[in-house]
Protein backbone atom coordinates (compact mmCIF):
# COMPACT_ATOMS: atom_id res chain seq x y z
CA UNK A 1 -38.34 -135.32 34.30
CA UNK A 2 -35.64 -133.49 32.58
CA UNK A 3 -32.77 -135.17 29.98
CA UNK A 4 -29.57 -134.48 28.65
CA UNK A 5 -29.84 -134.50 24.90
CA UNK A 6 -27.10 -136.00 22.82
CA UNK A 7 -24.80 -133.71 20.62
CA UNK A 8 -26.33 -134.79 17.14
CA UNK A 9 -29.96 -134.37 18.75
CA UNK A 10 -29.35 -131.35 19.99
CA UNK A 11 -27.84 -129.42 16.44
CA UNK A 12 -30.84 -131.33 14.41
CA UNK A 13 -33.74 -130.12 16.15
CA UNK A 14 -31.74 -126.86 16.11
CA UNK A 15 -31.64 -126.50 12.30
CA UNK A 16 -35.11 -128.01 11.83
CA UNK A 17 -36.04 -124.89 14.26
CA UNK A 18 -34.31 -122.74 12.16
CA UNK A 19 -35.81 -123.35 9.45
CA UNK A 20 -39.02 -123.41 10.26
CA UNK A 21 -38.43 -120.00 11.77
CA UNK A 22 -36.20 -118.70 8.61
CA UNK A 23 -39.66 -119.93 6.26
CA UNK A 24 -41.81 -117.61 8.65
CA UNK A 25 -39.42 -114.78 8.23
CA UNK A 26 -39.81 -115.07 12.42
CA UNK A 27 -36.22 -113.22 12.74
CA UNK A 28 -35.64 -109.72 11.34
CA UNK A 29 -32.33 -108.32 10.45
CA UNK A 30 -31.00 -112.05 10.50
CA UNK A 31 -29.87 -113.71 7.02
CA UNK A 32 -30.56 -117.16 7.56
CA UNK A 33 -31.47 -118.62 3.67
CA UNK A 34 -28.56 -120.72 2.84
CA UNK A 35 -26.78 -120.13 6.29
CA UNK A 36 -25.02 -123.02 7.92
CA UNK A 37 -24.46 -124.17 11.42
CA UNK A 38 -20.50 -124.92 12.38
CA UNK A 39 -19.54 -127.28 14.89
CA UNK A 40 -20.72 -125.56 18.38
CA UNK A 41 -18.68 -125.24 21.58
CA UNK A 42 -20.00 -127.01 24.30
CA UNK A 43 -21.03 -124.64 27.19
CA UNK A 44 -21.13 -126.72 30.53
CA UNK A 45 -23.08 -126.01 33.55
CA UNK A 46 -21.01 -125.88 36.97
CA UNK A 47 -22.37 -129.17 37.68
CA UNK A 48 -20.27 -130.86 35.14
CA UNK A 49 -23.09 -131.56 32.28
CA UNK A 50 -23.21 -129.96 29.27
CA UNK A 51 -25.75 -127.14 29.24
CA UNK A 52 -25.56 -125.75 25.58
CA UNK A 53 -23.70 -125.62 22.82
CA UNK A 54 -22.68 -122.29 20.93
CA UNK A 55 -23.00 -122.74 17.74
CA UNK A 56 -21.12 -120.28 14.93
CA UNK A 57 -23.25 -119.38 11.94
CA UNK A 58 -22.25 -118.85 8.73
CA UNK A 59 -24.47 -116.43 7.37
CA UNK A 60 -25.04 -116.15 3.47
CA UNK A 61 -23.84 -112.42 3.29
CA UNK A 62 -20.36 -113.81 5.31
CA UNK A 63 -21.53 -111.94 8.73
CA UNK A 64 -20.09 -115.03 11.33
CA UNK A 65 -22.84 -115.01 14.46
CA UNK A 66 -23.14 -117.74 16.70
CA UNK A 67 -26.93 -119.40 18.09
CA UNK A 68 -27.38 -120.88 21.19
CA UNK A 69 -28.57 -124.33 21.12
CA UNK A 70 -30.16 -126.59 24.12
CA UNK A 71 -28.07 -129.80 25.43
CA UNK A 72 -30.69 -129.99 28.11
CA UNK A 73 -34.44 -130.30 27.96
CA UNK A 74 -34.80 -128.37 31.07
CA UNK A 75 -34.98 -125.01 28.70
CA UNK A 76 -38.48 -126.39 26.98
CA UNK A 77 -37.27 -125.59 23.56
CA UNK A 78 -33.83 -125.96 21.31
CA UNK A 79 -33.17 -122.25 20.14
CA UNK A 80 -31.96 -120.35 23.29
CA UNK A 81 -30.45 -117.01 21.63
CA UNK A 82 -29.49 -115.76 18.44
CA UNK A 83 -26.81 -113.58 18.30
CA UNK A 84 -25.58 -112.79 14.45
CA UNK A 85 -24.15 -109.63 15.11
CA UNK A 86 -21.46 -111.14 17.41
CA UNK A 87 -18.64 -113.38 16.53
CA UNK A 88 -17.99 -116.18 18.74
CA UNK A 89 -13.78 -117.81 18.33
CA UNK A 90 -13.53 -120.47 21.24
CA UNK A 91 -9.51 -121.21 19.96
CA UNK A 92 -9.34 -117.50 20.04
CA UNK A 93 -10.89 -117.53 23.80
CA UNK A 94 -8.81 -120.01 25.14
CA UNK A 95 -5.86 -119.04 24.25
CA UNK A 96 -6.57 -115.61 26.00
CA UNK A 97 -7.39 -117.43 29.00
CA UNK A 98 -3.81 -120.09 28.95
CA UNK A 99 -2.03 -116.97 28.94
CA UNK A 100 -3.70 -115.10 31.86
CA UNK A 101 -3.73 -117.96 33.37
CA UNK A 102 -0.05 -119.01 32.92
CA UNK A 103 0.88 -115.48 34.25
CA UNK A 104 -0.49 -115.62 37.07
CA UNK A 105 -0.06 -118.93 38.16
CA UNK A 106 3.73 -118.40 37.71
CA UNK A 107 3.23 -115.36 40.33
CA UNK A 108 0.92 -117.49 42.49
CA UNK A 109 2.22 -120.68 42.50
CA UNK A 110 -1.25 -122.24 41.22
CA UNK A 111 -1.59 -125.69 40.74
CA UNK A 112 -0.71 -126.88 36.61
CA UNK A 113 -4.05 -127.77 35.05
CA UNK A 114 -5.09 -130.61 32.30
CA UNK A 115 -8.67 -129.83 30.96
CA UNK A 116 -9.85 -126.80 30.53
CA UNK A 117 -13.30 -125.52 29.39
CA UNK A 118 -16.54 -123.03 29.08
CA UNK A 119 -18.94 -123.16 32.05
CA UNK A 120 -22.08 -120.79 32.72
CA UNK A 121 -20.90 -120.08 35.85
CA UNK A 122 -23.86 -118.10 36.15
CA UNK A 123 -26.02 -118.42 33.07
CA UNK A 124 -25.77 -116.84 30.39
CA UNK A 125 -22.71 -115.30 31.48
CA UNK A 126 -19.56 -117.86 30.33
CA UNK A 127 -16.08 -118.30 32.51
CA UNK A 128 -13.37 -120.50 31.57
CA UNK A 129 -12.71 -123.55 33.90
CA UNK A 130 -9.41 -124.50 34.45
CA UNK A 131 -9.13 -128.56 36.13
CA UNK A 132 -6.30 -130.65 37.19
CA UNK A 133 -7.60 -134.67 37.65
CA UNK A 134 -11.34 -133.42 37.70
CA UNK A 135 -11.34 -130.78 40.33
CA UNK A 136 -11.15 -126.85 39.42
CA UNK A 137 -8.04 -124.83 39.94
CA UNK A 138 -9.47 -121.45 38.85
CA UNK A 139 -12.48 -120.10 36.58
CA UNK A 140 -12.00 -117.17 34.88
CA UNK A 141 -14.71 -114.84 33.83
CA UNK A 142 -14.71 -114.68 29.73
CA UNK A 143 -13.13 -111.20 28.59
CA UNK A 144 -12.24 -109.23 31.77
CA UNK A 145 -10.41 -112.90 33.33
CA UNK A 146 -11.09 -111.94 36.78
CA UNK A 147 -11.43 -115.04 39.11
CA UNK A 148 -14.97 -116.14 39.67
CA UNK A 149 -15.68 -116.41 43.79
CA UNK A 150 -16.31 -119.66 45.22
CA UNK A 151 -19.59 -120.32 45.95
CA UNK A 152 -21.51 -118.20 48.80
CA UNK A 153 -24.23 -120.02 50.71
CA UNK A 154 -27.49 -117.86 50.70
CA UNK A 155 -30.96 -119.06 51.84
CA UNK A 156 -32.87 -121.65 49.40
CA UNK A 157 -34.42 -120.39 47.03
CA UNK A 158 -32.49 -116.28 47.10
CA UNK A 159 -31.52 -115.21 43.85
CA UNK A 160 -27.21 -115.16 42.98
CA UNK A 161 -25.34 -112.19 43.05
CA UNK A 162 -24.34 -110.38 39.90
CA UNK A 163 -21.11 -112.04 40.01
CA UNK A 164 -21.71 -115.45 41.72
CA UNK A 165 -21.33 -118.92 40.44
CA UNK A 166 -24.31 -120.88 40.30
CA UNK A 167 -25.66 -123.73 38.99
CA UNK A 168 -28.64 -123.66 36.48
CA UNK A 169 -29.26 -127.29 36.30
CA UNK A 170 -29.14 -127.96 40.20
CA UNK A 171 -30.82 -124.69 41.66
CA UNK A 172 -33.41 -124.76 39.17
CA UNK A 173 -37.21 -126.38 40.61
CA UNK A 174 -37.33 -129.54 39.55
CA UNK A 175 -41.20 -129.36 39.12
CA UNK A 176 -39.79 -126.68 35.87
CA UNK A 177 -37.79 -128.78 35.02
CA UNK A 178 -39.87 -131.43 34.73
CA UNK A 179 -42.47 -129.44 33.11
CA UNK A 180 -39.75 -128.15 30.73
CA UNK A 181 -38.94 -131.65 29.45
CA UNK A 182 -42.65 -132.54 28.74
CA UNK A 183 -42.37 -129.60 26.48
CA UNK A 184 -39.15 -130.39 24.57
CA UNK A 185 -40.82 -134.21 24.35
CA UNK A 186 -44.01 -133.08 22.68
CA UNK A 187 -42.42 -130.57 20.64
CA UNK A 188 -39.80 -132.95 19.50
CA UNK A 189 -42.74 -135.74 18.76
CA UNK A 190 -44.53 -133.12 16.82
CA UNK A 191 -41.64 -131.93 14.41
CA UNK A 192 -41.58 -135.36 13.69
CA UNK A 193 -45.10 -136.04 13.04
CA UNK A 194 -45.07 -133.28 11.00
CA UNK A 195 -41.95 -133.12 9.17
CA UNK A 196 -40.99 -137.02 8.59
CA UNK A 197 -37.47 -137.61 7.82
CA UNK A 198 -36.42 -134.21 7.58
CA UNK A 199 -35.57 -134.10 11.44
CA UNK A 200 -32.60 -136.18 11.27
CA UNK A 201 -31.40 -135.83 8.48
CA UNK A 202 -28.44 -134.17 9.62
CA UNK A 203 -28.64 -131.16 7.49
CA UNK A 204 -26.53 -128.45 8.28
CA UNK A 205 -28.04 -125.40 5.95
CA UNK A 206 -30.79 -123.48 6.32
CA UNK A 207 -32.78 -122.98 3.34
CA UNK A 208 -36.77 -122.53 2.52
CA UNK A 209 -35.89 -125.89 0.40
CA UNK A 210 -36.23 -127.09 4.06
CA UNK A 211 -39.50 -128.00 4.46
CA UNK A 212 -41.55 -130.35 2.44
CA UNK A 213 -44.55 -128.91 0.59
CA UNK A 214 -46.88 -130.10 2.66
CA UNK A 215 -45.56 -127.26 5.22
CA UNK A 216 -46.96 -124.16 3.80
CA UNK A 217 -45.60 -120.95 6.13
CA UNK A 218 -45.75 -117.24 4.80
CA UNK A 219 -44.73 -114.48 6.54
CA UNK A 220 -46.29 -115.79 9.48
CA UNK A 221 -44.45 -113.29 11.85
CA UNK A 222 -45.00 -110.02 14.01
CA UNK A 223 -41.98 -107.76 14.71
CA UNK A 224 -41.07 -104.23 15.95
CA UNK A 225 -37.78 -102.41 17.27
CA UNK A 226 -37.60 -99.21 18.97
CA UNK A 227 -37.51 -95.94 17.05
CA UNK A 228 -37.07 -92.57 17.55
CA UNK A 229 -40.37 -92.28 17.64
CA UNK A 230 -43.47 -94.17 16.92
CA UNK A 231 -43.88 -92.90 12.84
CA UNK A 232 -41.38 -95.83 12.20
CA UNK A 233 -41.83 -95.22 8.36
CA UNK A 234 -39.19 -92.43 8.37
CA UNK A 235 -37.37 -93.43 11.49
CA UNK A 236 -35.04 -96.27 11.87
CA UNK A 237 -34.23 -98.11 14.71
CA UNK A 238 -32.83 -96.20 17.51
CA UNK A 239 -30.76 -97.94 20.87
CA UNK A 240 -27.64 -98.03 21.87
CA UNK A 241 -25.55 -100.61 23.82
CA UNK A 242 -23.26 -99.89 26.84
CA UNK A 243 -20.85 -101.93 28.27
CA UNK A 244 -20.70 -102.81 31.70
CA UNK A 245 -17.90 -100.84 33.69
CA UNK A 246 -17.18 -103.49 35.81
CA UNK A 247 -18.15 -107.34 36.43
CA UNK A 248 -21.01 -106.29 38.99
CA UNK A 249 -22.53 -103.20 37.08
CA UNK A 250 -24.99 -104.58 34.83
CA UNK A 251 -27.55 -102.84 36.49
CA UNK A 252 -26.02 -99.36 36.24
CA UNK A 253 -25.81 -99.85 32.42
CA UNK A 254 -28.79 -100.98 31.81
CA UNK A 255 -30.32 -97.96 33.57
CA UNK A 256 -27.69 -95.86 31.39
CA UNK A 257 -29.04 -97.72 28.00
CA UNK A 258 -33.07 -96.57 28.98
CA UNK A 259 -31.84 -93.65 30.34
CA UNK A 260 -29.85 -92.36 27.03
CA UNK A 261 -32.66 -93.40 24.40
CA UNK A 262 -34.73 -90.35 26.54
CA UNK A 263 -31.50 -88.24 25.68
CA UNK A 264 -30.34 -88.31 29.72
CA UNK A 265 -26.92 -89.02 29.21
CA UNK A 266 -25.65 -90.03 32.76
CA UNK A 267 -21.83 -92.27 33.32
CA UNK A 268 -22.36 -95.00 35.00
CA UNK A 269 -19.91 -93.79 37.76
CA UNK A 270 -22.92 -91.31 38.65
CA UNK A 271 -25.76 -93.88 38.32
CA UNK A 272 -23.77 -96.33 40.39
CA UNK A 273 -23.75 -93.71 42.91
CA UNK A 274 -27.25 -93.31 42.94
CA UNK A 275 -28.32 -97.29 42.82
CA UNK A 276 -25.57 -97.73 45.72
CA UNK A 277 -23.48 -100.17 43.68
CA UNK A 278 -19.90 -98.58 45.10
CA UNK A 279 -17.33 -96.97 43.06
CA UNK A 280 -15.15 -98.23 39.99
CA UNK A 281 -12.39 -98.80 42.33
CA UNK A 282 -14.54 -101.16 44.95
CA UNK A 283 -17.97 -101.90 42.93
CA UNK A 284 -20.62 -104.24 44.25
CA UNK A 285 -23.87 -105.74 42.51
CA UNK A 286 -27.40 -104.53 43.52
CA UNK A 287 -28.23 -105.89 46.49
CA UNK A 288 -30.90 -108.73 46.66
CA UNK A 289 -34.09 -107.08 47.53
CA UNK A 290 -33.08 -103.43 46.39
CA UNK A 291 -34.71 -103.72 42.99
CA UNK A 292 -36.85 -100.80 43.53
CA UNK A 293 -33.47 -98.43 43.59
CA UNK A 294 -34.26 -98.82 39.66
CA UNK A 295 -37.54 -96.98 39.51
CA UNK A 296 -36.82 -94.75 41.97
CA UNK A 297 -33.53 -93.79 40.26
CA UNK A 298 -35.28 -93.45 36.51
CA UNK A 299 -37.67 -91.21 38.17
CA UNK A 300 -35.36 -88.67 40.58
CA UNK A 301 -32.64 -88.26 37.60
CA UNK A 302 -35.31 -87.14 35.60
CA UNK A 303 -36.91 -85.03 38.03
CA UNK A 304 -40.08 -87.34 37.43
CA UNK A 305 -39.94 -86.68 33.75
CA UNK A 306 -40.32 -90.56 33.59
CA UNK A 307 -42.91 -92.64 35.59
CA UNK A 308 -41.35 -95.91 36.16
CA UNK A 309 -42.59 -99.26 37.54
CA UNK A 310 -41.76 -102.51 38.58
CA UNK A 311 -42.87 -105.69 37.46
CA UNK A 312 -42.54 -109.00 39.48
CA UNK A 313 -42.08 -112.11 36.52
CA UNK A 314 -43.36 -110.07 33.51
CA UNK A 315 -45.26 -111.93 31.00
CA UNK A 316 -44.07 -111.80 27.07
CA UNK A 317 -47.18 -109.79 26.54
CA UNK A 318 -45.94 -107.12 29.01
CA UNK A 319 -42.27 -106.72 26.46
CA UNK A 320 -44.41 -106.11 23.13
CA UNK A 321 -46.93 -103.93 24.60
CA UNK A 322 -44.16 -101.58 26.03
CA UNK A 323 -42.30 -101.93 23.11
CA UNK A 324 -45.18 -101.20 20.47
CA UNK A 325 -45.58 -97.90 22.84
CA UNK A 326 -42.01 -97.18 21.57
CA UNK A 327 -40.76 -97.51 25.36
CA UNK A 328 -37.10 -99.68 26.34
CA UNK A 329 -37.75 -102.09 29.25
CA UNK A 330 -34.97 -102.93 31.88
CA UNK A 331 -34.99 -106.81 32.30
CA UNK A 332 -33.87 -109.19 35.44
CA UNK A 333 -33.24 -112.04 35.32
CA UNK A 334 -31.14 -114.70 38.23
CA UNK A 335 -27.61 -113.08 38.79
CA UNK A 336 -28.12 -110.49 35.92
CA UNK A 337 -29.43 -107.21 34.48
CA UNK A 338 -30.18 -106.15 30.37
CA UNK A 339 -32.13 -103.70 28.60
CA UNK A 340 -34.89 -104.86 26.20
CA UNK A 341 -35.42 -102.87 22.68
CA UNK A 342 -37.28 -105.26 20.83
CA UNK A 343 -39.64 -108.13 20.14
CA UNK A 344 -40.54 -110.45 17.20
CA UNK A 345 -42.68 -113.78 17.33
CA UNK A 346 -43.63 -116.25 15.07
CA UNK A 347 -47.67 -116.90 14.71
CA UNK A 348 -47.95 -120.41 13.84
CA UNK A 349 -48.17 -122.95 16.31
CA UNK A 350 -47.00 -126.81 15.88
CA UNK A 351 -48.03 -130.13 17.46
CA UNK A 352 -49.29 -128.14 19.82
CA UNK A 353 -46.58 -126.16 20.77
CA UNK A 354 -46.37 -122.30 20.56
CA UNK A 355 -44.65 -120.59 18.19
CA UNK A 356 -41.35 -118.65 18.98
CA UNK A 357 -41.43 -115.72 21.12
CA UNK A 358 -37.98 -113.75 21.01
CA UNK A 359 -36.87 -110.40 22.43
CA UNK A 360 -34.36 -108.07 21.27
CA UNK A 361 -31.77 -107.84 24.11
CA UNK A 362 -29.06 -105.33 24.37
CA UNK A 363 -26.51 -107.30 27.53
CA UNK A 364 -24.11 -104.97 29.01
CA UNK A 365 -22.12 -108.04 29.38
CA UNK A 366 -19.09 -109.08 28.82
CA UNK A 367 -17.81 -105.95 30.45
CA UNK A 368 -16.88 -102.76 28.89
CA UNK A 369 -18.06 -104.54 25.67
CA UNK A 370 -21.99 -106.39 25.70
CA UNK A 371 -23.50 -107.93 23.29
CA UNK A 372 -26.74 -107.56 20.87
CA UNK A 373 -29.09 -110.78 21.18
CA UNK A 374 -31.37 -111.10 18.54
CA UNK A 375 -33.17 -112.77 19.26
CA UNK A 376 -33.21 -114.60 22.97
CA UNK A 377 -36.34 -116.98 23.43
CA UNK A 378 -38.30 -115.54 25.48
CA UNK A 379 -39.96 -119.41 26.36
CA UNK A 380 -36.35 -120.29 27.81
CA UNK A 381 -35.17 -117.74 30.36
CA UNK A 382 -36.57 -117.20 34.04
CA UNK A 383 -37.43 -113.31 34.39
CA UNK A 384 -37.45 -112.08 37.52
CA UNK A 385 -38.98 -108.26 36.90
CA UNK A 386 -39.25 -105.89 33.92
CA UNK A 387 -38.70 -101.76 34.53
CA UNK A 388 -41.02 -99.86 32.39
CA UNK A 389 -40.55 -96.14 32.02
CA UNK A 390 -43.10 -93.57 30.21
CA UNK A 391 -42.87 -90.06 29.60
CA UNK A 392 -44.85 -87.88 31.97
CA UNK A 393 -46.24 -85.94 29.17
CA UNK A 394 -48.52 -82.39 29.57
């Protein structure tokens, strides 16, 4: 069965995670040694538990990112996503969302509210949940504010719409969840096999100080980003992010962010056009069941320059393969669409458990903005497909 871990569990098998990644150098272009983890923001699930927390990190060279750490053993692990590049301000959030929400309550006549708070309304995209004695009065998508729909009925078991509410802890199979928390118990028991007192201890840093001596991790890592090309000695990384133009487009700019690393530089007014996802003035999501519109777009805006594919739930191995060919991926996963530009993984293994396996994920979302995740555990999400493109070469 799955469990709901306790705030002070939850953050110390985070940083004893960290750490052990930080002393395998497991996450590139991330400055961990002598970070330290802030009080996180508890992200709640629609059901009314708390899913995750968001956690800022202080980073030694004063970059403020934020982690994503499990509150629920349902994920398998405690590290959900890593995003240092991003700065994450709840105060700053909320107060955003008071005043939309004060606007247009005035203009609406919408019930007062007394709680208020973050929900994955459809995981990992964040709303904020306005209540008055328990019960919601409005939830408000994070950034753009646009009122989240109530909840559609669909057949058991059909994946959400780009923009739907959903709950992660009640529409995922129990048998993963169950498996899931046999995995966070025997990695949990193993960390503190192996590491004694140290998990516990409440230690906020991060520091190769960490881990006793009896621990001895080098370098124990594999890594690789896309570059221009494959001689990545005199090339640097090379992707770009795009925004989502609206809150149901994540699919047209994920297309645009494969599309423009082949130099096809397409709006996403045009590729919406093409993937039938409406107009900016009445946009819709890609329909459930229309996921080969992808390939099939990829391939007719390059007049088949590209050969692109489909993959029903994509294995790990799939991601570095593609990427150590110096080729983007598209990724689905429930509700939601991203590009994939990256992978890095840690190579030891302990108590058992597998080492971390992280991608490098450009998200289109929030709209008009997105966000870099480096590095998103690859152990915790449910992928749906994977859209690989190659060049057609002569």
């Amino acid at each position: 069965m799955s469990f709901s871990l306790s705030a002070q569990d939850a953050h110390e098998f985070a940083i004893t995670e960290l750490n052990l990644l930080n002393a395998a150098r497991a996450l590139p272009d991330v400055d961990l040694e002598k970070s330290e983890l802030m009080p996180g923001t508890p992200i709640f699930d629609l059901n009314g538990e708390i899913l995750f927390y968001r956690v800022p990190l202080e980073q030694a060279d004063g970059q403020r990112g934020y982690v994503d750490i499990a509150a629920q053993s349902l994920f398998g692990e405690s590290i959900l996503a890593l995003a240092p590049d991003a700065e994450w301000n709840a105060n700053a959030w909320l107060a955003q969302a008071k005043s939309v929400f004060a606007r247009r309550a005035r203009a609406a006549r919408i019930a007062d509210y007394d709680e208020l708070r973050f929900v994955a309304y459809s995981y990992p995209k964040i709303a904020v949940q306005f209540l008055l004695d328990g019960k919601e009065v409005a939830l408000l998508e994070l950034a753009t504010w646009a009122a989240i729909p109530t909840a559609e009925k669909r057949r058991k078991g059909g994946e959400p719409g780009q923009f739907e509410r959903w709950s992660l802890i009640a529409e995922l199979p129990g048998k993963s969840k169950a498996d899931a928390g046999k995995r966070f118990e025997l990695r949990a028991a193993g960390l503190r096999k192996a590491l004694g007192q140290r998990v516990g201890a409440g230690d906020l840093f991060i520091s190769r100080d960490f881990l006793p001596a009896t621990i001895a991790i080098s370098r124990l890592h594999d890594s690789q980003q896309l570059r221009y090309s494959n001689r990545a000695g005199d090339h640097a990384p090379c992707f770009e992010l795009r925004g989502q133009e609206t809150s149901v487009w994540c699919v047209g700019a994920s297309v645009q962010m494969l599309l423009d690393f082949y130099r096809y530089n397409y709006e996403q007014t045009r590729l919406a056009e093409e993937l039938g996802l409406g107009t900016l003035a009445d946009p819709n999501g890609l329909p459930y069941g229309d996921e080969n519109k992808v390939p099939q777009t990829l391939e007719k805006l390059t007049s088949s320059a590209l050969s692109a594919a489909m993959v029903a739930t994509p294995t790990f191995s799939l991601h570095v393969n593609e990427i150590r060919a110096n080729r983007p991926l598209i990724s689905f996963i429930p509700g939601h669409s991203r590009a994939v530009a990256g992978y890095t993984r840690s190579l030891f293994a302990l108590a058992g458990s597998p080492g971390f396996s992280g991608l490098l994920v450009y998200d289109p979302w929030p709209p008009n903005a997105g966000v870099i995740t480096r590095w998103e555990n690859f152990n915790t999400q449910t992928y749906r497909y994977a859209f690989t493109a190659h060049v057609n070469t002569v």
